[in-house]
C-alpha atoms as a PDB file:
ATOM      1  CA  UNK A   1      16.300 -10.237   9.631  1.00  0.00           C
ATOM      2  CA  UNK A   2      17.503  -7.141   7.830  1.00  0.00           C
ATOM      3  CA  UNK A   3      14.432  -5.498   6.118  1.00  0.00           C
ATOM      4  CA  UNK A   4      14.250  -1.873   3.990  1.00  0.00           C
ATOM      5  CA  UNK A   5      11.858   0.712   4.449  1.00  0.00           C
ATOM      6  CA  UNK A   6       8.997   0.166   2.599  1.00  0.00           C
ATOM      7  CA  UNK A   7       9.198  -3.701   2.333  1.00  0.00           C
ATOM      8  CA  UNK A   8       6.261  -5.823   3.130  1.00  0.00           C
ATOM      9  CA  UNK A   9       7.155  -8.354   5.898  1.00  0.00           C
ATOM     10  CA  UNK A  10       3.959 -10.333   6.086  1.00  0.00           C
ATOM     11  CA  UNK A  11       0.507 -11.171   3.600  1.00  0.00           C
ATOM     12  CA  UNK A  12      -2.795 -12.341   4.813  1.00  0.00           C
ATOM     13  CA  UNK A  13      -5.811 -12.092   1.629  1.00  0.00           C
ATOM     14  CA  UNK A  14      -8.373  -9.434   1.443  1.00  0.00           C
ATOM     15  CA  UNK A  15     -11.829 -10.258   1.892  1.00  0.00           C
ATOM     16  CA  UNK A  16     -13.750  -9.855  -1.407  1.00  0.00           C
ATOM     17  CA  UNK A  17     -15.288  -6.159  -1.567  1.00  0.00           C
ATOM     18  CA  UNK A  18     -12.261  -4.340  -0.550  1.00  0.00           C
ATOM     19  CA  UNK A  19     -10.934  -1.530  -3.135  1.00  0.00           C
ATOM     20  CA  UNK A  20      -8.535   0.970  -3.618  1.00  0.00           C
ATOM     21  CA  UNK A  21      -9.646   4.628  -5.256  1.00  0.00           C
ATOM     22  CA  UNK A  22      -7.118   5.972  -6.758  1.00  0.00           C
ATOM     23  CA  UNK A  23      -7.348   9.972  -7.913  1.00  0.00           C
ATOM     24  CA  UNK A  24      -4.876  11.283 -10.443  1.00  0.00           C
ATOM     25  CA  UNK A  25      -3.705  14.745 -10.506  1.00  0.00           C
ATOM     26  CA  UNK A  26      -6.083  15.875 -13.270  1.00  0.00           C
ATOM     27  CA  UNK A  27      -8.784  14.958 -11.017  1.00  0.00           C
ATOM     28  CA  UNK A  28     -10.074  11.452 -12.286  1.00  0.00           C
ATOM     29  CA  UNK A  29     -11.053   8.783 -10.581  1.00  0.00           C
ATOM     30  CA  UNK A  30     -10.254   4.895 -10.734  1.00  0.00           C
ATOM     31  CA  UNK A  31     -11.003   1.466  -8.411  1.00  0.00           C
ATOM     32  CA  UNK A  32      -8.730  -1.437  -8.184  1.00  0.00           C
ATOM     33  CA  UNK A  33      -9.455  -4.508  -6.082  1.00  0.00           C
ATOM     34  CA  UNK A  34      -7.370  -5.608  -2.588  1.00  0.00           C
ATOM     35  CA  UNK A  35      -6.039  -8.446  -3.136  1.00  0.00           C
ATOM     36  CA  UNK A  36      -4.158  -9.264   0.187  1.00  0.00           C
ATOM     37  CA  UNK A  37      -3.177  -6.797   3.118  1.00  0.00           C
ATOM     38  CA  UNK A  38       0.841  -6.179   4.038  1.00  0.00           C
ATOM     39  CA  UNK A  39       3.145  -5.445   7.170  1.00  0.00           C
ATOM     40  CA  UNK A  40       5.212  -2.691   5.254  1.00  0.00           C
ATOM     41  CA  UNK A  41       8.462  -1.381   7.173  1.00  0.00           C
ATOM     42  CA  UNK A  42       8.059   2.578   7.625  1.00  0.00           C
ATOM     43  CA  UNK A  43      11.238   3.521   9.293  1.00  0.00           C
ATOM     44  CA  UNK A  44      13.429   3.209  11.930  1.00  0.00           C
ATOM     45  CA  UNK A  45      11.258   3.577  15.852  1.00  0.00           C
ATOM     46  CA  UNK A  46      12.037   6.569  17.782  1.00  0.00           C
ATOM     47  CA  UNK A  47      13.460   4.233  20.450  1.00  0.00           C
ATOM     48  CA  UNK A  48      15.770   2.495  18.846  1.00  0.00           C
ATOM     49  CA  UNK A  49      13.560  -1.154  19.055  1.00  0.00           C
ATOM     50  CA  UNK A  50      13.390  -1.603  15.450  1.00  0.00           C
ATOM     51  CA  UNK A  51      11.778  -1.201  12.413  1.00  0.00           C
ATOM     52  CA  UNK A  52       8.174   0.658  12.275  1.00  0.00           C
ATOM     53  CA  UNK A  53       5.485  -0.657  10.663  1.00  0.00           C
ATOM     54  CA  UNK A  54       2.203   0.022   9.184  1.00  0.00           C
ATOM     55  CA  UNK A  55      -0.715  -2.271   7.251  1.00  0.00           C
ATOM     56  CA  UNK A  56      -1.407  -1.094   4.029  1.00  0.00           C
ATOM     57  CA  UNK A  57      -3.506  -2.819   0.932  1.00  0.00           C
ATOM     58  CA  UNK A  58      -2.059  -4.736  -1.529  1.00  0.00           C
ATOM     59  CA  UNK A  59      -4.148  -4.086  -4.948  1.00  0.00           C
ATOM     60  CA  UNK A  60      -3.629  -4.914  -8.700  1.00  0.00           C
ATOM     61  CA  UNK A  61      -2.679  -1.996 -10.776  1.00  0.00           C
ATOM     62  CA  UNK A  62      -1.097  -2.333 -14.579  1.00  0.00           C
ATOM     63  CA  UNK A  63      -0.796  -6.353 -14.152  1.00  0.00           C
ATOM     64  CA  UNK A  64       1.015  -5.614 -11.258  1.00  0.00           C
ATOM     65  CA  UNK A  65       0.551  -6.380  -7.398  1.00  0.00           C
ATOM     66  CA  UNK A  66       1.358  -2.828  -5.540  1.00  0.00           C
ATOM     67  CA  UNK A  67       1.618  -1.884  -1.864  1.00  0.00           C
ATOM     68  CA  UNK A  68       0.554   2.153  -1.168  1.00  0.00           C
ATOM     69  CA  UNK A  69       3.915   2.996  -0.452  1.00  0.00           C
ATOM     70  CA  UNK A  70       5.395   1.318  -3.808  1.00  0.00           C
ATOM     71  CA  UNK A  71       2.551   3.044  -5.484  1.00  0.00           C
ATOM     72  CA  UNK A  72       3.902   6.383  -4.362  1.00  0.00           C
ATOM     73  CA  UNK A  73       7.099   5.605  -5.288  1.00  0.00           C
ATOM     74  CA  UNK A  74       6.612   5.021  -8.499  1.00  0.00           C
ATOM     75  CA  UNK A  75       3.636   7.373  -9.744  1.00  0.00           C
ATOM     76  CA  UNK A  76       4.358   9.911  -6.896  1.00  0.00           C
ATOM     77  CA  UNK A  77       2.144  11.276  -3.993  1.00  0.00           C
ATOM     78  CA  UNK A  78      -0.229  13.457  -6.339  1.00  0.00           C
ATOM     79  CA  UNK A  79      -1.743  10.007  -7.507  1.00  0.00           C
ATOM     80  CA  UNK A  80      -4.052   9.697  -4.776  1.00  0.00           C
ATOM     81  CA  UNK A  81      -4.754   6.451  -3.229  1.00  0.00           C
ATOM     82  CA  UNK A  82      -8.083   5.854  -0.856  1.00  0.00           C
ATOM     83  CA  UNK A  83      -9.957   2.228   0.666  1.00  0.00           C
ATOM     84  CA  UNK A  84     -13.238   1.616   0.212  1.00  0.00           C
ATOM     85  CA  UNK A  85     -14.726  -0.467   2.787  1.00  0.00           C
ATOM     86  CA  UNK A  86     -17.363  -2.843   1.509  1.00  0.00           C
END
């Protein structure tokens, strides 16, 4: 399976509880709720075995569902994003 960088692979759902913080670059402060959990691709491995991975939240944001890594992508890395356990 080809896969990019930054593409989720595999879902499970969040437990209820689970949010995201986000902090903008003026300083505010905002929560939205995980939804799910992802497999996101991170790169290429150092060994030449694949792709990496990491498991990042999947939250609603706008009316849309985001990963981290689409989140800074498309607001950039000054928008802060933070989980908060339960």
């Amino acid at each position: 399976m080809n896969v990019s960088i930054h593409c989720p692979v595999s879902l499970t759902p969040a437990p209820d509880g689970w949010w995201v913080q986000h902090t903008s670059p003026d300083g505010s402060k905002f929560q939205s709720r995980i939804v799910a959990w992802a497999v996101v691709t991170t790169g290429n491995s150092s060994d030449d075995e694949g792709m990496s991975t990491t498991v990042q939240p999947v939250f609603v944001e706008h009316g849309h569902l985001w990963t981290v890594s689409e989140w800074y992508g498309a607001m950039g890395t000054d928008c802060d994003v933070v989980v908060v356990e339960p």
